[in-house]
N, C-alpha and C. Protein backbone atom coordinates (compact mmCIF):
# COMPACT_ATOMS: atom_id res chain seq x y z
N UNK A 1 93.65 45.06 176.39
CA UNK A 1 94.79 44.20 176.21
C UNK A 1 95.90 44.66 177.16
N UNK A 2 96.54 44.00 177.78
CA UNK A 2 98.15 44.19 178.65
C UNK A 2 98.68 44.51 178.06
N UNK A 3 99.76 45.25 179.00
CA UNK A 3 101.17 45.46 178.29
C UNK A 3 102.02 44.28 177.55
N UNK A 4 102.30 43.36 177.92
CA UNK A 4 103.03 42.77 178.02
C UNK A 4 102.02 41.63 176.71
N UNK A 5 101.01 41.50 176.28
CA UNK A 5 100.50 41.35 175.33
C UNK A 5 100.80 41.88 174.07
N UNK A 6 100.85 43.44 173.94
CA UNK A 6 100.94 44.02 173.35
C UNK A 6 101.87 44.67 172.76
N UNK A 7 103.32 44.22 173.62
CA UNK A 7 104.44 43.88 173.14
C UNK A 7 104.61 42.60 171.51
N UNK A 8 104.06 41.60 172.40
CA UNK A 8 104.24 40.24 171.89
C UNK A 8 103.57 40.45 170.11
N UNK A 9 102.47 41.30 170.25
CA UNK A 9 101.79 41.57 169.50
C UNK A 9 102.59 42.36 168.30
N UNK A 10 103.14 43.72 168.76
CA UNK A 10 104.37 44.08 168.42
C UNK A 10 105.44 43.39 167.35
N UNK A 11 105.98 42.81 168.13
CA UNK A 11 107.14 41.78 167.80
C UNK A 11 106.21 41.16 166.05
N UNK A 12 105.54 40.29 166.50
CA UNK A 12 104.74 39.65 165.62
C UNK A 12 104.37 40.47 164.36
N UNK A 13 103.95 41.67 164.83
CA UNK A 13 103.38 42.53 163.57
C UNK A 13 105.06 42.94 162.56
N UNK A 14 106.27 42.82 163.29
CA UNK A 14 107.28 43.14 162.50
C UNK A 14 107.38 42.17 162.20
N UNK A 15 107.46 40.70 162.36
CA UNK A 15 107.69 39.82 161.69
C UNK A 15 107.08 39.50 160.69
N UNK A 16 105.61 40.00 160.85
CA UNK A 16 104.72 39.58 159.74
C UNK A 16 105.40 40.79 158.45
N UNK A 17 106.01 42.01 158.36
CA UNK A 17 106.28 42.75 157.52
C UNK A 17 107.47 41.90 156.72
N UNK A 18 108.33 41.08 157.55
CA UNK A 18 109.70 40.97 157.12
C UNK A 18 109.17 39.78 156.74
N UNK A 19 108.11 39.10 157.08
CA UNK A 19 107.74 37.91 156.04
C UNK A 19 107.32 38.49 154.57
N UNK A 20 106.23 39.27 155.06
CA UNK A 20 105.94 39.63 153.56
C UNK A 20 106.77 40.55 152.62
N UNK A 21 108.24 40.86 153.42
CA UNK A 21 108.64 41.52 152.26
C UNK A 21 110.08 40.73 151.54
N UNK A 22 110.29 39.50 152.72
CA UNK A 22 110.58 38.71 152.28
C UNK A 22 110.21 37.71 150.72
N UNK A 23 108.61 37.42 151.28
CA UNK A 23 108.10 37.43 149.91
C UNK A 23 107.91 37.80 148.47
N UNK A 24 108.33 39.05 148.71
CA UNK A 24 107.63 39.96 148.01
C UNK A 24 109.51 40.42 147.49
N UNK A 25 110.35 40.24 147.89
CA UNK A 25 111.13 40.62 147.10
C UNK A 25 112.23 39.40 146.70
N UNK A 26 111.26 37.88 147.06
CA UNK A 26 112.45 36.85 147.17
C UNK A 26 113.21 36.55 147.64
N UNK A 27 113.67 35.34 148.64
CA UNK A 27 114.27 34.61 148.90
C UNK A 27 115.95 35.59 148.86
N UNK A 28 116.48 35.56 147.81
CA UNK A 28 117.58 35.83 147.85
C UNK A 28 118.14 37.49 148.16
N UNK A 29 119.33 37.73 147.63
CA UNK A 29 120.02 39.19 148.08
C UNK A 29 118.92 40.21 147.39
N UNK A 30 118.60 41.02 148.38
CA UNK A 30 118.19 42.63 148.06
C UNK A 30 119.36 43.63 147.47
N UNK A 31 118.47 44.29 146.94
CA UNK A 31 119.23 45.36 146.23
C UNK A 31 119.70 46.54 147.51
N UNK A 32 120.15 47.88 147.71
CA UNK A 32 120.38 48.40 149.01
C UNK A 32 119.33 49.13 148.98
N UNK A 33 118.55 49.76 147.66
CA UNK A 33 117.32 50.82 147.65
C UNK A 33 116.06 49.59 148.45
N UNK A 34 115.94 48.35 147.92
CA UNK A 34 114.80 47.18 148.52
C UNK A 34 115.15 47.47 150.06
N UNK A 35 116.29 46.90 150.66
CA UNK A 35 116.69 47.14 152.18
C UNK A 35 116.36 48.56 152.33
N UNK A 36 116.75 49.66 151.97
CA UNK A 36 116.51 50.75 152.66
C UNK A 36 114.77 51.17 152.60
N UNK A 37 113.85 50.73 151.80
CA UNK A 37 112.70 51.06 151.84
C UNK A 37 112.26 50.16 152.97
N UNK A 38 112.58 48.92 153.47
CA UNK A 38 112.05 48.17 154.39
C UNK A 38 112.67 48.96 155.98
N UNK A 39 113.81 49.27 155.90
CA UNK A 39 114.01 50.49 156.86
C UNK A 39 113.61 51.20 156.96
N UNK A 40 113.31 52.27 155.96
CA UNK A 40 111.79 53.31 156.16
C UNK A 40 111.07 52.81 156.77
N UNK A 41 110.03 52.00 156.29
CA UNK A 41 109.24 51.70 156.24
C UNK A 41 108.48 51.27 157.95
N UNK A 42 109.78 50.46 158.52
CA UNK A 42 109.67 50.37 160.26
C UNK A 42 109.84 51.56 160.84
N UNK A 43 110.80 52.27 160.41
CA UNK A 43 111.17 53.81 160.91
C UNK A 43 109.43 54.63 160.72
N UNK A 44 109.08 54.58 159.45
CA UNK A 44 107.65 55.25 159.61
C UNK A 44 106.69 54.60 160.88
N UNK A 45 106.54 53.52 160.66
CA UNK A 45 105.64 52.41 161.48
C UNK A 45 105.71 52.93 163.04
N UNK A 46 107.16 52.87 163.68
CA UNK A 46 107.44 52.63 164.71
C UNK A 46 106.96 54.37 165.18
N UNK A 47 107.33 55.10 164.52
CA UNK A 47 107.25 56.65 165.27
C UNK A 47 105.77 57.01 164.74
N UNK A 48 105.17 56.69 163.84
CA UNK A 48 103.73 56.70 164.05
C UNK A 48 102.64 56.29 165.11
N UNK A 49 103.38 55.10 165.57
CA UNK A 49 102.80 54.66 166.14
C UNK A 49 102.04 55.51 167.84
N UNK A 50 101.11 54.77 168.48
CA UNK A 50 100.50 55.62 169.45
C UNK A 50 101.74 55.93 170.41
N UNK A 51 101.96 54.39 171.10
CA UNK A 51 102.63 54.40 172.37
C UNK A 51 104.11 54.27 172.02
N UNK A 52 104.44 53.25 170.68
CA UNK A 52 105.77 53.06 170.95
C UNK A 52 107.03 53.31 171.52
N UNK A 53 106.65 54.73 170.73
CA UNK A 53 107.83 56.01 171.16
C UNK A 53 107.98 56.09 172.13
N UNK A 54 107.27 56.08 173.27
CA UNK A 54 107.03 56.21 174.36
C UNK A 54 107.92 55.25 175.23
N UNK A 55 108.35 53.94 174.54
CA UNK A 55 108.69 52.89 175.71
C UNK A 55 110.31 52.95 174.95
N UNK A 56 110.32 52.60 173.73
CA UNK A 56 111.27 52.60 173.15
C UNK A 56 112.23 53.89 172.23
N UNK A 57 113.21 53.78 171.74
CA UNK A 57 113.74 54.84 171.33
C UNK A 57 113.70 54.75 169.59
N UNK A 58 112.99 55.09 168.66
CA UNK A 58 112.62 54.85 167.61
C UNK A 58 113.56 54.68 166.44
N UNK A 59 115.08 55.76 166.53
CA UNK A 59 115.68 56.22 165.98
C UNK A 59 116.52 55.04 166.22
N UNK A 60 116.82 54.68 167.27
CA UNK A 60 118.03 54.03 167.76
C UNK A 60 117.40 52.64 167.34
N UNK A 61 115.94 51.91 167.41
CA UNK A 61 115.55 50.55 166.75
C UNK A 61 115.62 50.73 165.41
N UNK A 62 115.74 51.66 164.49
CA UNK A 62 115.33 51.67 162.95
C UNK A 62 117.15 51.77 162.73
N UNK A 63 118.41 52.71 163.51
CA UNK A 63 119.54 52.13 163.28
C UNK A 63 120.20 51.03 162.78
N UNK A 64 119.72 50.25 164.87
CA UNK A 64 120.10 48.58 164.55
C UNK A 64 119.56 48.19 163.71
N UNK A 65 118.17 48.07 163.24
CA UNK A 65 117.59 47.37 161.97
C UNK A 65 118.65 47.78 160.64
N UNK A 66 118.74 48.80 160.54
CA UNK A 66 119.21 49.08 159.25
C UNK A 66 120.83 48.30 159.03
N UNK A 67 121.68 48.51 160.08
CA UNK A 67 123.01 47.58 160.81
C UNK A 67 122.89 46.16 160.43
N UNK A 68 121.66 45.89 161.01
CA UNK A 68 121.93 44.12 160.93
C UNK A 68 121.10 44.37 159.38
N UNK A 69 120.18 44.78 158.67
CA UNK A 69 119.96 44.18 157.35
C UNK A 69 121.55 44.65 155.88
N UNK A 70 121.73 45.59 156.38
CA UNK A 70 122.78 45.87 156.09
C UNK A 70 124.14 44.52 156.04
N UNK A 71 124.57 44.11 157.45
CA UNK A 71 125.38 42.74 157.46
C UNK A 71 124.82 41.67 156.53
N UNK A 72 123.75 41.24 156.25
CA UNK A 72 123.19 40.25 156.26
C UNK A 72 122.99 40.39 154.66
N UNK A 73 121.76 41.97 154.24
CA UNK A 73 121.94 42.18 152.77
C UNK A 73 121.27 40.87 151.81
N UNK A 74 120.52 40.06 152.56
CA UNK A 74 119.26 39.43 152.09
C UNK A 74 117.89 39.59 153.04
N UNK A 75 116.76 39.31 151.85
CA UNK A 75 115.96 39.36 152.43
C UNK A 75 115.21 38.07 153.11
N UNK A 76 116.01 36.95 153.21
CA UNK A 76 116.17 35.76 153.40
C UNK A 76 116.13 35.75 155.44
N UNK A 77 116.91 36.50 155.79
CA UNK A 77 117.75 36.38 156.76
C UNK A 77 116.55 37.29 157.54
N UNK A 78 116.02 38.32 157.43
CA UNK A 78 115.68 38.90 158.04
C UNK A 78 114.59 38.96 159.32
N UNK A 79 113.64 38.00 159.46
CA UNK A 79 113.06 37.53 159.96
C UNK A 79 113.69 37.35 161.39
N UNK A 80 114.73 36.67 161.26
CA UNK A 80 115.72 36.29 162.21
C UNK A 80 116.43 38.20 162.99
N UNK A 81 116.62 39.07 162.14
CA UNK A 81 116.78 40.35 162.85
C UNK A 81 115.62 40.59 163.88
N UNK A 82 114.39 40.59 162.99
CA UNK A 82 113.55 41.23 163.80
C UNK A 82 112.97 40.31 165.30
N UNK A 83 113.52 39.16 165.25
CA UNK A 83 113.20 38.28 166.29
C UNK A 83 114.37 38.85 167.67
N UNK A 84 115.87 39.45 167.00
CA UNK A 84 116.56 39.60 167.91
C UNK A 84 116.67 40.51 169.34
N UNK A 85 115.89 40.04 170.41
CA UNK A 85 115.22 41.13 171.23
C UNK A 85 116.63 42.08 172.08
N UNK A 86 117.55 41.60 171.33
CA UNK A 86 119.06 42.19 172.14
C UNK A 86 118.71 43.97 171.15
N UNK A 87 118.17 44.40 169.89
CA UNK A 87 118.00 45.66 170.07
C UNK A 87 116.73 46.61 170.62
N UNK A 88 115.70 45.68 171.09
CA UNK A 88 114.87 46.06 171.92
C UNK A 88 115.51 46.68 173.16
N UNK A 89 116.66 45.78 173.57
CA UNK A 89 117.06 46.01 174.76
C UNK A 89 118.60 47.16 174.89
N UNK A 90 118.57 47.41 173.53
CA UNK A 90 119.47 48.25 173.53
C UNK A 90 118.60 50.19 173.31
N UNK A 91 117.71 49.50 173.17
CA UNK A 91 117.12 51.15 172.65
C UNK A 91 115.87 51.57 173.49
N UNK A 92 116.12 51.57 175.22
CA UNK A 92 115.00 52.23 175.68
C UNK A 92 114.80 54.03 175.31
N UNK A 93 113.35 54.23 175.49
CA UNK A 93 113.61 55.68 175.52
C UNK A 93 113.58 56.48 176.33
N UNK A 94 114.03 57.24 176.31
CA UNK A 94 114.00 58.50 178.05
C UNK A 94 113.14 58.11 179.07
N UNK A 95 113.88 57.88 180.10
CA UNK A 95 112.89 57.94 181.49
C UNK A 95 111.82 58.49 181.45
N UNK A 96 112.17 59.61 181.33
CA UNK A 96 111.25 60.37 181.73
C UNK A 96 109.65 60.18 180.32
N UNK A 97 110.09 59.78 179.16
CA UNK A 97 108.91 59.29 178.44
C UNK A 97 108.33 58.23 178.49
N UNK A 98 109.03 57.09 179.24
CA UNK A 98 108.68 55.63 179.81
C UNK A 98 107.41 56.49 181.36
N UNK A 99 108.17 57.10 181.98
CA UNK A 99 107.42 57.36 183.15
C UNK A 99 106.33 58.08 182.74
N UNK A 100 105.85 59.23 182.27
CA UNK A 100 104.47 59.60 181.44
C UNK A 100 104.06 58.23 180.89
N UNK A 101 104.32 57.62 180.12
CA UNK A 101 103.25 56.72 179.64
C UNK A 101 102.98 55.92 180.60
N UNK A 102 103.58 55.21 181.48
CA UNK A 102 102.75 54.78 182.42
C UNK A 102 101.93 55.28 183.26
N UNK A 103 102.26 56.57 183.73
CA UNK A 103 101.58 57.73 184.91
C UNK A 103 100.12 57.54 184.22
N UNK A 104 100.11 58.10 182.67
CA UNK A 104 99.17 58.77 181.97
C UNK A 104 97.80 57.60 182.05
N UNK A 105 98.90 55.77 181.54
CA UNK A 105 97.47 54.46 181.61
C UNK A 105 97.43 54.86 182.81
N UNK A 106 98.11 54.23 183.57
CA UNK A 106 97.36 54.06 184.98
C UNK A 106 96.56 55.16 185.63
N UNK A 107 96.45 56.38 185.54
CA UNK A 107 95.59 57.65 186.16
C UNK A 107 94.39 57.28 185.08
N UNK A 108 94.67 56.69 184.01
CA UNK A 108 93.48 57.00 183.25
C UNK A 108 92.99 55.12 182.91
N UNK A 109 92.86 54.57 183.80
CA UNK A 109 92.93 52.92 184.21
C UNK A 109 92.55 52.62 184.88
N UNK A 110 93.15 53.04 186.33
CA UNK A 110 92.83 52.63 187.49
C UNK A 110 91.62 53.25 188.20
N UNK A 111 91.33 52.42 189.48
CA UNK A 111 89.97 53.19 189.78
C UNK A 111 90.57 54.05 190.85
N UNK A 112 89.55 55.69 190.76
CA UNK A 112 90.01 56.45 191.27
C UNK A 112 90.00 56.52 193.09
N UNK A 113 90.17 56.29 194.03
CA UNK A 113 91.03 56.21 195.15
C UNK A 113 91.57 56.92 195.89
N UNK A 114 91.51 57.45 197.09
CA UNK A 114 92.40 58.58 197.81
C UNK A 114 93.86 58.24 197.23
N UNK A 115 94.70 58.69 197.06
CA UNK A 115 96.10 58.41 196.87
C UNK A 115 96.35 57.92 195.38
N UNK A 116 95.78 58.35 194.71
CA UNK A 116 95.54 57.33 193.23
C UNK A 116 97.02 57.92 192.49
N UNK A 117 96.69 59.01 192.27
CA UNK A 117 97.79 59.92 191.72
C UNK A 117 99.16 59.67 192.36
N UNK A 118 99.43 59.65 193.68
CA UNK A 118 100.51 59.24 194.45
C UNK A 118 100.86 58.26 193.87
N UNK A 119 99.78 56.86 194.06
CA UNK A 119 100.08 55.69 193.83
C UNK A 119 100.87 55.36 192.43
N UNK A 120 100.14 56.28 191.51
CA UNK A 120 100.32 56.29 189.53
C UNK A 120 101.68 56.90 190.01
N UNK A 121 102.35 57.41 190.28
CA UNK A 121 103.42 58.47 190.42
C UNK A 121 104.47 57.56 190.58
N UNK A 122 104.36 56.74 191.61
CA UNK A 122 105.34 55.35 192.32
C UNK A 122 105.59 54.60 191.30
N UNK A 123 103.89 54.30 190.76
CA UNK A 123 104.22 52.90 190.00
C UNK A 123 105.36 53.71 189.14
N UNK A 124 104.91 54.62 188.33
CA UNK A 124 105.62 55.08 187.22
C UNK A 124 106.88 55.04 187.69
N UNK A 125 107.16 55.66 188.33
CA UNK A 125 108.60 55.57 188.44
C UNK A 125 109.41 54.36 188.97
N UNK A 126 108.55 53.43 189.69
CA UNK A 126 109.28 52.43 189.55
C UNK A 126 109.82 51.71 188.45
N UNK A 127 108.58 51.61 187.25
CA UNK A 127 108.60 51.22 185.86
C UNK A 127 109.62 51.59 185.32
N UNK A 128 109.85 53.15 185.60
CA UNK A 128 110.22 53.83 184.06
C UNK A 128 112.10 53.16 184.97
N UNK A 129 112.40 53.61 186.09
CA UNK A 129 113.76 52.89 186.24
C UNK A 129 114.28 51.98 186.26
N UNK A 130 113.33 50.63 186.35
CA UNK A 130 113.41 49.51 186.21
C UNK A 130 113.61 49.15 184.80
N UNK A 131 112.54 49.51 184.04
CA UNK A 131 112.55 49.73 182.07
C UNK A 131 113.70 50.65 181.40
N UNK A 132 114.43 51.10 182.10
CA UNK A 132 115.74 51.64 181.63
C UNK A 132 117.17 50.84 182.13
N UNK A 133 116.96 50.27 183.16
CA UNK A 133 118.53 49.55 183.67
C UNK A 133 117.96 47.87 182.81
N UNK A 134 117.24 47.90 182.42
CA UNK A 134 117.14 46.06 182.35
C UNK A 134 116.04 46.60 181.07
N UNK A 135 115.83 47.04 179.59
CA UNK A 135 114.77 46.97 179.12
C UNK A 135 113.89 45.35 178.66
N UNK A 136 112.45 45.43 179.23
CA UNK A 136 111.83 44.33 179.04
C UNK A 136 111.85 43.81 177.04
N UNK A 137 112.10 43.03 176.62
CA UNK A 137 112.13 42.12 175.67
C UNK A 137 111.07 40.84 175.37
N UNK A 138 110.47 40.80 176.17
CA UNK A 138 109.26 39.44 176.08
C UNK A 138 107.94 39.79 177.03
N UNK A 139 106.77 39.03 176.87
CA UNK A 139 105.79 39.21 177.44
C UNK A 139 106.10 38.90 179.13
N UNK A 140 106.96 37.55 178.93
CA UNK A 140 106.92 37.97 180.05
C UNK A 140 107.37 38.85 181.63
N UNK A 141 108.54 39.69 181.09
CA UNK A 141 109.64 39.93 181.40
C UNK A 141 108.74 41.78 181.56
N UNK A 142 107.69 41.99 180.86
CA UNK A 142 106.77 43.36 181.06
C UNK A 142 106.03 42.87 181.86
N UNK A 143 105.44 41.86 181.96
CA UNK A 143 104.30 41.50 183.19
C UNK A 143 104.99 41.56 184.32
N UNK A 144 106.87 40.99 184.87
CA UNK A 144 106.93 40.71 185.80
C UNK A 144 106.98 42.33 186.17
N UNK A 145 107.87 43.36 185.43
CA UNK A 145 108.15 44.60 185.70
C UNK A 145 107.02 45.20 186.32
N UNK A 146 105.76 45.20 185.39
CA UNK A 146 104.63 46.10 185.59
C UNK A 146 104.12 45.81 187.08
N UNK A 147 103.70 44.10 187.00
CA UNK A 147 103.74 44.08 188.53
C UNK A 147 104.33 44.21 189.69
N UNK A 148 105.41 43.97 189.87
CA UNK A 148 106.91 44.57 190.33
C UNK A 148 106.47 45.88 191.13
N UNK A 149 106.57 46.37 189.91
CA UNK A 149 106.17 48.48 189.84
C UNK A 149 104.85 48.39 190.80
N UNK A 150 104.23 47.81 190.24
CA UNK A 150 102.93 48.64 191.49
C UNK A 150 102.78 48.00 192.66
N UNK A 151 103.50 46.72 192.74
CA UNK A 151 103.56 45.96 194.10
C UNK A 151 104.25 47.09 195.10
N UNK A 152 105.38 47.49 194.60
CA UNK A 152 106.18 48.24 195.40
C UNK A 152 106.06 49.30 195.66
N UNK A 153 104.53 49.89 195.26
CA UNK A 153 103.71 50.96 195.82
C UNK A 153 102.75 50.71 196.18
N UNK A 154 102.31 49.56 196.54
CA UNK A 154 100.99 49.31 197.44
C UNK A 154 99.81 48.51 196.64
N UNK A 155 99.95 48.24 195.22
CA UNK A 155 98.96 47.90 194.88
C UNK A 155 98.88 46.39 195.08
N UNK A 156 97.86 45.51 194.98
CA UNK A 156 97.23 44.19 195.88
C UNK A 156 97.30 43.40 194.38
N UNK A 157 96.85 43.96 193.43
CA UNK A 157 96.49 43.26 192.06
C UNK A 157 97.03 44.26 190.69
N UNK A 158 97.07 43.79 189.56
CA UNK A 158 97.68 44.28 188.64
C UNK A 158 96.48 45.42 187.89
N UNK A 159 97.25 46.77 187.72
CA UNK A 159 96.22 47.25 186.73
C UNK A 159 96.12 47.27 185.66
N UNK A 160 95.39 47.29 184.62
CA UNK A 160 94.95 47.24 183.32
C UNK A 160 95.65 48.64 182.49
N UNK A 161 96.81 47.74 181.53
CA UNK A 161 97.53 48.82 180.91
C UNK A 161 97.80 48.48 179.60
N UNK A 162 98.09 49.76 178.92
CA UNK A 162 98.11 49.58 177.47
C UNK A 162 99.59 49.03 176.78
N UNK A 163 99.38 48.47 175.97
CA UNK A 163 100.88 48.52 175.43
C UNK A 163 100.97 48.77 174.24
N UNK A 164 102.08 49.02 173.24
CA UNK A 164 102.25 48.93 172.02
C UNK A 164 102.31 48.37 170.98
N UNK A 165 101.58 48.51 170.07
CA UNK A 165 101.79 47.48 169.03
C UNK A 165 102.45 48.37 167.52
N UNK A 166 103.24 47.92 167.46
CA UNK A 166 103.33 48.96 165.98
C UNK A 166 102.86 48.15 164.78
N UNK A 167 101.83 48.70 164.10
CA UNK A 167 101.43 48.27 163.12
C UNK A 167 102.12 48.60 161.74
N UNK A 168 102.56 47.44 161.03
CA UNK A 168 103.72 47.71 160.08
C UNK A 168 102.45 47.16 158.76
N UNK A 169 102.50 48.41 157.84
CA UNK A 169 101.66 48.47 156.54
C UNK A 169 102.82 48.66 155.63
């Protein structure tokens, strides 16, 4: 699966939580212990997860979440938080952990090549500075980056990379 799939995928899997806990606790106002377990609950999700951590800043997405359910204080509304990709884009995580996770797919992705490592080195860092001044928010907005990134180190075609999905139980 792409990155930029596996974003989308992402997104979706939080929505599907805030549906069902929407459900599950009714339509109307939550109590603050109901809201704060659904904040856990992404806070567990998200830093469990394989890659997440990696692209995003975990602490700083389970904040804003907690901020906007907090304003809002139903479980009605929430759906609409987790759609809002303005704290995606507020919470990249360290360069330098954006740049390992890409280095790490692509060396362990791509086919191996005189210059492979060089090449993984570029992309990465094109990624990881590009994914910090502008963080990507939509599928398509990671596809243009990723390709972007390795165009501007030589590569002809896109390589096959992982992305994150956080799975919310």
């Amino acid at each position: 699966m792409n990155v930029a799939w596996r974003v989308i995928c992402a997104i979706r899997a939080m929505l599907f939580l805030a549906a069902a806990l929407a459900c599950a606790h009714g339509a109307g106002a939550a109590s603050p212990a109901q809201l704060e377990r659904e904040v856990q609950r992404f806070a567990v999700a998200c830093a469990k997860n394989e890659d997440y951590p990696e692209l995003y800043d975990c602490r700083c997405l389970t904040e804003g979440y907690r901020e906007a359910v907090k304003e809002t204080g139903s479980t009605f509304r929430r759906r609409a938080l987790v759609r809002d990709y303005r704290l995606l884009q507020q919470c990249p995580a360290a360069k330098s952990s954006i740049y390992a996770w890409f280095r790490q797919d692509c060396i362990s992705s791509a086919n191996r090549q005189p210059g492979h490592g060089d090449f993984c080195s570029c992309s990465a860092e094109a990624f990881a500075t590009a994914f910090r001044a502008s963080p990507p928010a939509s599928k398509g907005e990671i596809d243009n980056l990723k390709k972007a990134s390795m165009r501007s180190c030589g590569a002809k075609e896109q390589l096959p990379l992982r992305h994150p999905q956080i799975e919310l139980k």
